[in-house]
PDB file of N, CA and C in Angstrom:
ATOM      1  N   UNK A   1      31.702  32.401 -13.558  1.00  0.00           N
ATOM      2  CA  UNK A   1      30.284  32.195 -13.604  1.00  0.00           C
ATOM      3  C   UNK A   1      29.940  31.031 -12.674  1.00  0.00           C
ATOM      4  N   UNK A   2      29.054  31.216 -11.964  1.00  0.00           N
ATOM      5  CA  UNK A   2      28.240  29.725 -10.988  1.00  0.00           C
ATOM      6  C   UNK A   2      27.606  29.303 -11.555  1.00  0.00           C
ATOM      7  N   UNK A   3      27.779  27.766 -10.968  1.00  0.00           N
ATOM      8  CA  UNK A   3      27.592  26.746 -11.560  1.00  0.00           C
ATOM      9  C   UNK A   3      26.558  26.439 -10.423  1.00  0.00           C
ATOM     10  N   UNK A   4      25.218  25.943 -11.194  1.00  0.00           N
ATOM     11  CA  UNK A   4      24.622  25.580 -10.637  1.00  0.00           C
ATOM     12  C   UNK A   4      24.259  24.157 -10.358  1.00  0.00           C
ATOM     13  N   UNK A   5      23.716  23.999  -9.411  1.00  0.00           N
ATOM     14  CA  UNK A   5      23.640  21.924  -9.296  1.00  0.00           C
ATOM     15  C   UNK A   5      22.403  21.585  -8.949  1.00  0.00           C
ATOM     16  N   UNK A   6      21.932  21.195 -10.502  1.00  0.00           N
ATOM     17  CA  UNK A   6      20.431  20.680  -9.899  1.00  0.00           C
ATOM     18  C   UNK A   6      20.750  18.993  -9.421  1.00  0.00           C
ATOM     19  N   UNK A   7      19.822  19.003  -8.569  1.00  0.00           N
ATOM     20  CA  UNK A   7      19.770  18.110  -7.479  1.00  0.00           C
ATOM     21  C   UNK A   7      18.437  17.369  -7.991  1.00  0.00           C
ATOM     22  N   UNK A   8      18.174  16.151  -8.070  1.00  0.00           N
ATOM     23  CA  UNK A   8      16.996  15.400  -7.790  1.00  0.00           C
ATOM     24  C   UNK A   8      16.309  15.523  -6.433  1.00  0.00           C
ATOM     25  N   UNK A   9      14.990  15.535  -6.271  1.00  0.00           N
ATOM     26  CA  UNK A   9      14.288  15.186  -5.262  1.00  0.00           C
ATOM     27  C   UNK A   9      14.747  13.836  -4.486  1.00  0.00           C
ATOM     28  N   UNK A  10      14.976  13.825  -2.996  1.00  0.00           N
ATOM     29  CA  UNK A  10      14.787  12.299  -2.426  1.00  0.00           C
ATOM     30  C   UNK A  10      13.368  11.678  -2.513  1.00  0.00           C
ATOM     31  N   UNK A  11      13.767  10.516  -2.640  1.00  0.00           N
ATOM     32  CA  UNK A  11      12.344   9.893  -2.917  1.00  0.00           C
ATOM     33  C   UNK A  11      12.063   9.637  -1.449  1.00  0.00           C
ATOM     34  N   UNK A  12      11.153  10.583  -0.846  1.00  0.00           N
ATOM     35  CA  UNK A  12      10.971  10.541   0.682  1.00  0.00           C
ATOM     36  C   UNK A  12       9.485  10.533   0.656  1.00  0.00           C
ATOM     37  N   UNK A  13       8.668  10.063   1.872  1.00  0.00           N
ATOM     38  CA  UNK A  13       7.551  10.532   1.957  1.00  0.00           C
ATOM     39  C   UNK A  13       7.068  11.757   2.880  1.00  0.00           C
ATOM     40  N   UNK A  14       7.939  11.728   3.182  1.00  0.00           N
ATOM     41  CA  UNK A  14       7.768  13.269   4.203  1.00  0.00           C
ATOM     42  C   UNK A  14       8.315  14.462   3.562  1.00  0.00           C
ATOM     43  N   UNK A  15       7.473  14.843   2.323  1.00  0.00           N
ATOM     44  CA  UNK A  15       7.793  16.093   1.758  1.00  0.00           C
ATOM     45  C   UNK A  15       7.754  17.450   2.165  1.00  0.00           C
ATOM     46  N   UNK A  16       7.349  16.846   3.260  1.00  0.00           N
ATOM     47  CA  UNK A  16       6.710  19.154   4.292  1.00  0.00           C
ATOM     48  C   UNK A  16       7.903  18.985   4.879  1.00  0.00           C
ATOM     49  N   UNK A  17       9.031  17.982   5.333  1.00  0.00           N
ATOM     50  CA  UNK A  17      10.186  18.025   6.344  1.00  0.00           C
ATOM     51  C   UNK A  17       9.951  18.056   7.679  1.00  0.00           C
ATOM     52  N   UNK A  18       9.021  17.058   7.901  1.00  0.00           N
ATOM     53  CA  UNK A  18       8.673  16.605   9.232  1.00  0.00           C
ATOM     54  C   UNK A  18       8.484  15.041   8.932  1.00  0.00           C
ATOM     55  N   UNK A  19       8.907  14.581  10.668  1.00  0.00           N
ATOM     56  CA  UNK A  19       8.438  12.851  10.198  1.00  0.00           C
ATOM     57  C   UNK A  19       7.663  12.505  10.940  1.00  0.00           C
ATOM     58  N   UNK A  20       7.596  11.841  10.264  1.00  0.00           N
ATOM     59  CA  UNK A  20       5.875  10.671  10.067  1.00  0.00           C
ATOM     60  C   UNK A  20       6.285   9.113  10.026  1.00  0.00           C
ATOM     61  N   UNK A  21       6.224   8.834  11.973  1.00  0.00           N
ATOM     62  CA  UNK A  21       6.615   7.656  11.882  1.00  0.00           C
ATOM     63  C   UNK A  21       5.570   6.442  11.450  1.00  0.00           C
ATOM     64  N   UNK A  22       4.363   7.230  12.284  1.00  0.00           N
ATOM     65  CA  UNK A  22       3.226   6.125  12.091  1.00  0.00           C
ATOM     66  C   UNK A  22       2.879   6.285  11.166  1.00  0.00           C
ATOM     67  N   UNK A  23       2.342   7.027  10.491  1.00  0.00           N
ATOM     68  CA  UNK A  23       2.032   7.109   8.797  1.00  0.00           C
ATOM     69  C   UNK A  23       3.050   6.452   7.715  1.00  0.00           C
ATOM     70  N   UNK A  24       3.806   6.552   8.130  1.00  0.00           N
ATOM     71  CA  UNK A  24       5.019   6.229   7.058  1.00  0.00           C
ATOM     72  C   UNK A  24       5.015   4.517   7.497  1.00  0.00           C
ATOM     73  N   UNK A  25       4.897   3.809   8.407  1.00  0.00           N
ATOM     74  CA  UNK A  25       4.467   2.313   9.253  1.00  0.00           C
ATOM     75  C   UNK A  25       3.339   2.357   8.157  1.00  0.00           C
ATOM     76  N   UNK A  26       2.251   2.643   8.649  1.00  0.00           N
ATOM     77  CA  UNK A  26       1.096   2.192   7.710  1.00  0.00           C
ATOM     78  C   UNK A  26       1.112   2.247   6.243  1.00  0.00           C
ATOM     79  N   UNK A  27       2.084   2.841   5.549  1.00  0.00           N
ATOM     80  CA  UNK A  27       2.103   3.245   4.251  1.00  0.00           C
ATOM     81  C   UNK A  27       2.937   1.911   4.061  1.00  0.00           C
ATOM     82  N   UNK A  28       3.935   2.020   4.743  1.00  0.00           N
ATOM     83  CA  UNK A  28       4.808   0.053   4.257  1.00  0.00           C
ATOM     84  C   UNK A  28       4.300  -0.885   4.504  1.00  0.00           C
ATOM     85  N   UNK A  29       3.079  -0.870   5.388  1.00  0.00           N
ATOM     86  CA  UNK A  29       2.215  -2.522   6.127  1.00  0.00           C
ATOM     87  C   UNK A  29       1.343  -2.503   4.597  1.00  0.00           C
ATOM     88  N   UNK A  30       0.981  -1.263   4.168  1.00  0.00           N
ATOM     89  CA  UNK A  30      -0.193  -1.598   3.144  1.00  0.00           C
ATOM     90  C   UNK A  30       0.779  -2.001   1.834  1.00  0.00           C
ATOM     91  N   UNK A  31       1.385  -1.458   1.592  1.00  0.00           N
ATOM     92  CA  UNK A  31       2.727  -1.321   0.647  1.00  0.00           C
ATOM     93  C   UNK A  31       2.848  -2.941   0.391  1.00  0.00           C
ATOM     94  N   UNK A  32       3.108  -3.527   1.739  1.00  0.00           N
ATOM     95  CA  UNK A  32       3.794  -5.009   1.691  1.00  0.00           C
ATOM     96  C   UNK A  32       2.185  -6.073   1.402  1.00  0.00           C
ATOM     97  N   UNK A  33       1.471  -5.424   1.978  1.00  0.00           N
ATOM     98  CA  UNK A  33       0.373  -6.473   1.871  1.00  0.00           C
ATOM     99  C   UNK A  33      -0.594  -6.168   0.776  1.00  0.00           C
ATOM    100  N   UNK A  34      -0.466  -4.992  -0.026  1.00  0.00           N
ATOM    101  CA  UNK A  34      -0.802  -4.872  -1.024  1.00  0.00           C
ATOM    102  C   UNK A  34      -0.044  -5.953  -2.347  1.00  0.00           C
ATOM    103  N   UNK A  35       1.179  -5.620  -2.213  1.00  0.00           N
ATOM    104  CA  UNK A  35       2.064  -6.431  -3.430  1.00  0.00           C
ATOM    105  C   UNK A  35       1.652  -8.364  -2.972  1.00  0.00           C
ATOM    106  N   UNK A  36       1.952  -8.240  -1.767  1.00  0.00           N
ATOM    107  CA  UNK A  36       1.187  -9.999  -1.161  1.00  0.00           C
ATOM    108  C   UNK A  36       0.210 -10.317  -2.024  1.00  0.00           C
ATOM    109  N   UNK A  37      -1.184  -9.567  -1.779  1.00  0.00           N
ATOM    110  CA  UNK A  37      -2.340  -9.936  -2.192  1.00  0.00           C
ATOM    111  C   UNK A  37      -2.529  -9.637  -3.380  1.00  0.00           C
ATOM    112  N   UNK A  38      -1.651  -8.608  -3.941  1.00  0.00           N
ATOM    113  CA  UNK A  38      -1.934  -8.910  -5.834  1.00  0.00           C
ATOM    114  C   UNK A  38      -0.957  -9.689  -6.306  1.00  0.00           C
ATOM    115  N   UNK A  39      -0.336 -10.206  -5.797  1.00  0.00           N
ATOM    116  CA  UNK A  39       1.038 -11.433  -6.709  1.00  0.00           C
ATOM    117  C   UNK A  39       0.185 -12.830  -6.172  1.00  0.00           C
ATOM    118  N   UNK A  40      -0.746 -12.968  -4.876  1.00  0.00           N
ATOM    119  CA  UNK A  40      -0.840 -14.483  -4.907  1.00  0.00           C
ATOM    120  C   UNK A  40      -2.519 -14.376  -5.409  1.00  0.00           C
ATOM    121  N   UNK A  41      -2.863 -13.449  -5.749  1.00  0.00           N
ATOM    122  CA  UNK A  41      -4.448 -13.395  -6.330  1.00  0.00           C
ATOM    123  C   UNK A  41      -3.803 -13.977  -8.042  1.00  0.00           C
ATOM    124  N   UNK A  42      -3.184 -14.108  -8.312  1.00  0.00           N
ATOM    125  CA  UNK A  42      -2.733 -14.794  -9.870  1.00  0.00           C
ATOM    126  C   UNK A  42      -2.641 -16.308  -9.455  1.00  0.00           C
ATOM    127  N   UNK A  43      -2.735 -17.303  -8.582  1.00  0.00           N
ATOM    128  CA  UNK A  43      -3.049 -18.338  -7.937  1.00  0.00           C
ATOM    129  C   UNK A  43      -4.129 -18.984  -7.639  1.00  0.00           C
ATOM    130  N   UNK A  44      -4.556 -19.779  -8.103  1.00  0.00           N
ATOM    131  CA  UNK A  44      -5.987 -20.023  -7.314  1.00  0.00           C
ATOM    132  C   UNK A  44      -6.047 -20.637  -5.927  1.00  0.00           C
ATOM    133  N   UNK A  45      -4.689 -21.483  -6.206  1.00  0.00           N
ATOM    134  CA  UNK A  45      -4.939 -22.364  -4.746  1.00  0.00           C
ATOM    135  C   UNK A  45      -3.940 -21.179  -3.312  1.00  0.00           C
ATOM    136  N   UNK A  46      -3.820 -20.406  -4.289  1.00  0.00           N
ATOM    137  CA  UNK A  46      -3.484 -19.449  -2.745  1.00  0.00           C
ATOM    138  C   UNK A  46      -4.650 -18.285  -2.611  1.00  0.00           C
ATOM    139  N   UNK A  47      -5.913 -18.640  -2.437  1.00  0.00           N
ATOM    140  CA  UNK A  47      -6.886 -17.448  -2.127  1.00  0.00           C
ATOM    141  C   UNK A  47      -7.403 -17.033  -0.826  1.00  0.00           C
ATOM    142  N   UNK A  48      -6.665 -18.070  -0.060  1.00  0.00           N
ATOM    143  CA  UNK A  48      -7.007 -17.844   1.487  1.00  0.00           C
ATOM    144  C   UNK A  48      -6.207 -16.595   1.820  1.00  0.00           C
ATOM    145  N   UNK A  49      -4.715 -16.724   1.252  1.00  0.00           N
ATOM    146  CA  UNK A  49      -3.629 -15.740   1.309  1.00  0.00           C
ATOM    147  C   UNK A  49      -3.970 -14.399   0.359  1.00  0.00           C
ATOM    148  N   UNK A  50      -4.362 -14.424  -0.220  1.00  0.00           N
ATOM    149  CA  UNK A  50      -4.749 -13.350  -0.938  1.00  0.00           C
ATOM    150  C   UNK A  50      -6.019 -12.250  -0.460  1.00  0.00           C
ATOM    151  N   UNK A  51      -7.191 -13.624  -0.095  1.00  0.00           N
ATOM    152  CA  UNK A  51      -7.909 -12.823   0.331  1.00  0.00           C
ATOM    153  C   UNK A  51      -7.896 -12.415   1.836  1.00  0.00           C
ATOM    154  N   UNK A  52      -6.993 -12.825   2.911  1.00  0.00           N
ATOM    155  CA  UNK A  52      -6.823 -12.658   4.180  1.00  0.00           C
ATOM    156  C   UNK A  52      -5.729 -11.100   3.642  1.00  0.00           C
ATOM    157  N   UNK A  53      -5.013 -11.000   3.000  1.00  0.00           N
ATOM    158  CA  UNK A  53      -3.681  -9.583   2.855  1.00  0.00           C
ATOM    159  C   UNK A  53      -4.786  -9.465   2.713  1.00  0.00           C
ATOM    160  N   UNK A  54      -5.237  -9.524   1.691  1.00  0.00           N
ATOM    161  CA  UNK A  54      -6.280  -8.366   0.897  1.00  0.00           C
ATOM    162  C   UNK A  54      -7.270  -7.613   2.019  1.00  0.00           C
ATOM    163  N   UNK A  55      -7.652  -7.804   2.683  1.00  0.00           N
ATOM    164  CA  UNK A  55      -8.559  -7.896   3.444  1.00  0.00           C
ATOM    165  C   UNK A  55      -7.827  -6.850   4.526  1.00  0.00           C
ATOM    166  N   UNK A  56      -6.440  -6.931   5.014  1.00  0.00           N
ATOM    167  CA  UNK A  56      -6.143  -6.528   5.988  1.00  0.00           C
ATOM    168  C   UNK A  56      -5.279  -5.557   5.544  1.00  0.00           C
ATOM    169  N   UNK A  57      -5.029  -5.277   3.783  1.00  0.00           N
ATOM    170  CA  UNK A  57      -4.206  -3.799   3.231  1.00  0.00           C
ATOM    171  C   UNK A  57      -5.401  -3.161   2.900  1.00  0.00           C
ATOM    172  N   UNK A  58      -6.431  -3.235   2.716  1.00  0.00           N
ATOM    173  CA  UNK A  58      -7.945  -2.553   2.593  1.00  0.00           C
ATOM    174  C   UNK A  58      -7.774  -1.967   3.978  1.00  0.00           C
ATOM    175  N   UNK A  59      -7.995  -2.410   4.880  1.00  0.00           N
ATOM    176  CA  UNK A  59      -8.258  -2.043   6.164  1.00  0.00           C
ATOM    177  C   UNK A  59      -7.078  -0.943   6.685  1.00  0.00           C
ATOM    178  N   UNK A  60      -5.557  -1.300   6.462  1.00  0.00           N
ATOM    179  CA  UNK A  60      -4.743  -0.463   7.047  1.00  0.00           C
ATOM    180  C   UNK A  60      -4.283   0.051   6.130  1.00  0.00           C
ATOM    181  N   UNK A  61      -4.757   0.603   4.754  1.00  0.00           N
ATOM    182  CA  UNK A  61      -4.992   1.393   3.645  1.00  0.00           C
ATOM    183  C   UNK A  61      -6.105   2.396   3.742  1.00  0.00           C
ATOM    184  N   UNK A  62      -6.963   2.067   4.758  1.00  0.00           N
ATOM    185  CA  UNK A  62      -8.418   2.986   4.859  1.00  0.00           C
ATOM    186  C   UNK A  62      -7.478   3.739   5.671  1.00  0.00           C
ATOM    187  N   UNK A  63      -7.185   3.465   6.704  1.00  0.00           N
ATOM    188  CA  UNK A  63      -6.820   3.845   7.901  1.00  0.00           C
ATOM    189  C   UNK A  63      -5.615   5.219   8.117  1.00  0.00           C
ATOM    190  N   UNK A  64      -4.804   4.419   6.853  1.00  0.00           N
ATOM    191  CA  UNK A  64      -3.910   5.230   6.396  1.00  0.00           C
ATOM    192  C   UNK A  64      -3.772   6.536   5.814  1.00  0.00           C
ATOM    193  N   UNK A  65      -5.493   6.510   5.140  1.00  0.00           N
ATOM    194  CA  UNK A  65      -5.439   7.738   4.380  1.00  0.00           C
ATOM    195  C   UNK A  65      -6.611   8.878   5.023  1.00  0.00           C
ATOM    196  N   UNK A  66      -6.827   8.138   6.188  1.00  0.00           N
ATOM    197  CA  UNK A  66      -7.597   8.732   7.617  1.00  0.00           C
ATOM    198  C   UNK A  66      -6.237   9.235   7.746  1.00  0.00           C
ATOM    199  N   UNK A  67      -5.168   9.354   7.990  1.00  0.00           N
ATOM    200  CA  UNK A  67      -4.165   9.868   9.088  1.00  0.00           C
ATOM    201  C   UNK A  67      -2.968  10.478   8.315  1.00  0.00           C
ATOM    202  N   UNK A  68      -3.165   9.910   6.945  1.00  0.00           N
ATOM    203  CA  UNK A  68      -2.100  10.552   6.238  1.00  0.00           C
ATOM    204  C   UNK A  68      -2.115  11.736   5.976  1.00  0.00           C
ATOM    205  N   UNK A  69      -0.249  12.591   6.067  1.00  0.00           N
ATOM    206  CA  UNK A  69      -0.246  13.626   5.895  1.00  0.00           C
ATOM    207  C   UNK A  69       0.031  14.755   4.799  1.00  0.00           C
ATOM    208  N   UNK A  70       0.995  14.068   4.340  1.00  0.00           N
ATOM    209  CA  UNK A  70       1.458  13.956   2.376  1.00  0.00           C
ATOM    210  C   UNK A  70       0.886  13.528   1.805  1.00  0.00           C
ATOM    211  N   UNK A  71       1.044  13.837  -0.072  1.00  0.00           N
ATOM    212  CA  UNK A  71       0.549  13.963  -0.876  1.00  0.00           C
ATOM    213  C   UNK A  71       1.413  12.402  -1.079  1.00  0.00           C
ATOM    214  N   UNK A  72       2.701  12.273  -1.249  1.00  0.00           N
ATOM    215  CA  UNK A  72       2.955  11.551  -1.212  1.00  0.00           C
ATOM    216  C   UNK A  72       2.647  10.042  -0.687  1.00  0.00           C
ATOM    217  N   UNK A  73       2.335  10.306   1.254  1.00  0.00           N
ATOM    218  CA  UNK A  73       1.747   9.202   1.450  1.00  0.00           C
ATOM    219  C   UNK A  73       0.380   8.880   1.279  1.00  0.00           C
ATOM    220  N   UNK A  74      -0.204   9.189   0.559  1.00  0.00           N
ATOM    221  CA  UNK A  74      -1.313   9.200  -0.120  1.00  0.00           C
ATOM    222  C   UNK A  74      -1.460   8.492  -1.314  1.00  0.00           C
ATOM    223  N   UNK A  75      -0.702   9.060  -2.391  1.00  0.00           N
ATOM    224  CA  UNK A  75      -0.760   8.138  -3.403  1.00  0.00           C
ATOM    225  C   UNK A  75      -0.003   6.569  -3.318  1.00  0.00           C
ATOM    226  N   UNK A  76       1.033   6.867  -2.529  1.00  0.00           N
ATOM    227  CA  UNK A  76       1.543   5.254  -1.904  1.00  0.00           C
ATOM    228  C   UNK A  76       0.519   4.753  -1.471  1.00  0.00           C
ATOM    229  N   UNK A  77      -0.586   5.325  -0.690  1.00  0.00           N
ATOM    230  CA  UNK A  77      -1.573   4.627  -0.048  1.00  0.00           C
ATOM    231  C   UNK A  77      -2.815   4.119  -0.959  1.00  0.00           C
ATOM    232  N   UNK A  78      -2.702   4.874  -1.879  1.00  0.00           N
ATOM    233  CA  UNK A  78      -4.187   4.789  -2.784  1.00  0.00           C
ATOM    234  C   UNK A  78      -3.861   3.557  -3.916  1.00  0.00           C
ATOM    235  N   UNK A  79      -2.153   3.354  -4.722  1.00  0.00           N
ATOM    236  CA  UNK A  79      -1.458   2.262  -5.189  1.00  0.00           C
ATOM    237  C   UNK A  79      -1.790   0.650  -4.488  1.00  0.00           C
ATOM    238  N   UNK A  80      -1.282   0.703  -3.402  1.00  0.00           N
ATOM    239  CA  UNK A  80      -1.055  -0.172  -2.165  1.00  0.00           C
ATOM    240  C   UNK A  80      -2.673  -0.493  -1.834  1.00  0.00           C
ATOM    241  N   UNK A  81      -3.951   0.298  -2.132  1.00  0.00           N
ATOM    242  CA  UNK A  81      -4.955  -0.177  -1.556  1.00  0.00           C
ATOM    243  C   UNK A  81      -5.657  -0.739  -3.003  1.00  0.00           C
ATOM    244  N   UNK A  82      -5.450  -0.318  -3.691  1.00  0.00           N
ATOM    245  CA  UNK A  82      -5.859  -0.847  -4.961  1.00  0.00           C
ATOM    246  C   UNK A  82      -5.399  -2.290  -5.483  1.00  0.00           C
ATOM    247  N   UNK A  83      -4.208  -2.300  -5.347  1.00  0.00           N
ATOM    248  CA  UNK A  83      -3.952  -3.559  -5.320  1.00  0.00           C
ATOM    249  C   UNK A  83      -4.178  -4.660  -4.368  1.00  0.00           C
ATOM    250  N   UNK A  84      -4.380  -4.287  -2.997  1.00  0.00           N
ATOM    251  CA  UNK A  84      -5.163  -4.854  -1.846  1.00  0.00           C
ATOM    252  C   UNK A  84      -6.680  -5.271  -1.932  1.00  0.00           C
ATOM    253  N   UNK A  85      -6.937  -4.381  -2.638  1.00  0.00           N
ATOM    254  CA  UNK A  85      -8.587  -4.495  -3.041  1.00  0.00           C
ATOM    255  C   UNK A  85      -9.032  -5.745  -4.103  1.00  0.00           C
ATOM    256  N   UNK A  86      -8.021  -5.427  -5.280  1.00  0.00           N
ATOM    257  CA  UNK A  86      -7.800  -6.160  -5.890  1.00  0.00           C
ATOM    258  C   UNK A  86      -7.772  -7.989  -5.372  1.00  0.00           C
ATOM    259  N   UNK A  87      -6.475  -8.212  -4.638  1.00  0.00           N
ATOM    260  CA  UNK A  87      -6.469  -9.143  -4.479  1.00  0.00           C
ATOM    261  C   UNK A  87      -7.299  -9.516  -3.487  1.00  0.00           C
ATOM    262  N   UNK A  88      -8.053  -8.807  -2.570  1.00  0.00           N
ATOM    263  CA  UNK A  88      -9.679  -9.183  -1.960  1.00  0.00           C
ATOM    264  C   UNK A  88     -10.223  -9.749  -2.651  1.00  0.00           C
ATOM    265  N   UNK A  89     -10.682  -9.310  -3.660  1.00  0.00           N
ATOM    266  CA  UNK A  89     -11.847  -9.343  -4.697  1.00  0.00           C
ATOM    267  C   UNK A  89     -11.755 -10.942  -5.170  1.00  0.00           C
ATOM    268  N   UNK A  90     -10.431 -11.175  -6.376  1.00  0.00           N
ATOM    269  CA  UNK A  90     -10.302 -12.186  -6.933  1.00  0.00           C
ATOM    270  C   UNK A  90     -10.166 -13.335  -5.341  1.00  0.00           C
ATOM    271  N   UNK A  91     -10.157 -13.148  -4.389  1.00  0.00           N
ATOM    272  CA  UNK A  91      -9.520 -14.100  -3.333  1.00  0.00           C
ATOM    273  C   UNK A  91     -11.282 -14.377  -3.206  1.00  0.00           C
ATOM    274  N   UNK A  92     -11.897 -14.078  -2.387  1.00  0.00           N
ATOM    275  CA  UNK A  92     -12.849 -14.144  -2.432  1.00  0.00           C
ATOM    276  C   UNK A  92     -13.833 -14.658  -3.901  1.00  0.00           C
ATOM    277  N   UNK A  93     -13.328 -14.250  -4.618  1.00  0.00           N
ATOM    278  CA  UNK A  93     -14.141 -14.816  -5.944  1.00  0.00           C
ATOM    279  C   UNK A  93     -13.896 -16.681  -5.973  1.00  0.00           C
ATOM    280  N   UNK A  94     -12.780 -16.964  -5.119  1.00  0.00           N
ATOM    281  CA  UNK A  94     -11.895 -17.956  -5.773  1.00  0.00           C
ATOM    282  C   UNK A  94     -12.161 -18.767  -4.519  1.00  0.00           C
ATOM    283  N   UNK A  95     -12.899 -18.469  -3.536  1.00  0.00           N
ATOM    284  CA  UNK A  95     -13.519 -19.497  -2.217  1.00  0.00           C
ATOM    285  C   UNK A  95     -13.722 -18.818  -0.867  1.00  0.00           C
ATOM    286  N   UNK A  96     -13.073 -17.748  -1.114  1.00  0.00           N
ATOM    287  CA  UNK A  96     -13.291 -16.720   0.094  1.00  0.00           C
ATOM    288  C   UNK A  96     -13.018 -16.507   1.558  1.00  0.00           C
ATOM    289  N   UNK A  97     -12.871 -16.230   2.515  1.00  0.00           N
ATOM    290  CA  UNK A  97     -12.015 -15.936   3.491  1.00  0.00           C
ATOM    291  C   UNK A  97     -11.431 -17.240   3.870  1.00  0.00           C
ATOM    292  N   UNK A  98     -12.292 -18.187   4.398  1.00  0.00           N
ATOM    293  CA  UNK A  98     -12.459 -19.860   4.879  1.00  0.00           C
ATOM    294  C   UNK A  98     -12.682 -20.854   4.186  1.00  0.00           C
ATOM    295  N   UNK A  99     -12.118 -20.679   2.973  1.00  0.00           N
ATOM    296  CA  UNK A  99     -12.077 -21.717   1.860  1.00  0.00           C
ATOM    297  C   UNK A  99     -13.596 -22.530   1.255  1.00  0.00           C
TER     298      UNK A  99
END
């Protein structure tokens, strides 16, 4: 009798099996500056930093989901901008771009 082998999914973002260099770039710039701007938005005296990521994973989070091609890089993108947004928000609440 065969034996069958289930396999896990790779955790990839290129689920159609094509790559996606620039999309998959913008999905880690927002990725990184998303987690930036929501870990130093719990700071007050770092809101310049918070709200400058924030500001610039909003932006290459918009951008991203202008060009994105997966479902996948999509919800990475929509995670990553939320928390970008996030730490906009409180950064700005807290003195705002230029202190």
């Amino acid at each position: 009798m065969a034996q069958s082998i289930h396999r896990f999914p790779a955790l990839t973002l290129n689920t159609d099996g094509h790559r996606h260099p620039r999309e998959n770039a913008l999905v880690g710039v927002t990725a990184v500056l998303g987690l930036l701007a929501f870990t130093t938005s719990f700071f007050h005296g770092l809101h310049l930093l918070s709200s400058w990521s924030g500001l610039f994973g909003v932006v290459t989070g918009l951008w991203g989901q202008f060009v994105s091609v997966t479902t996948a890089e999509r919800f990475v993108l929509i995670v990553s901008l939320v928390a970008s947004a996030f730490g906009l928000y409180l950064g700005l609440a807290r003195g705002g771009l230029w202190g």
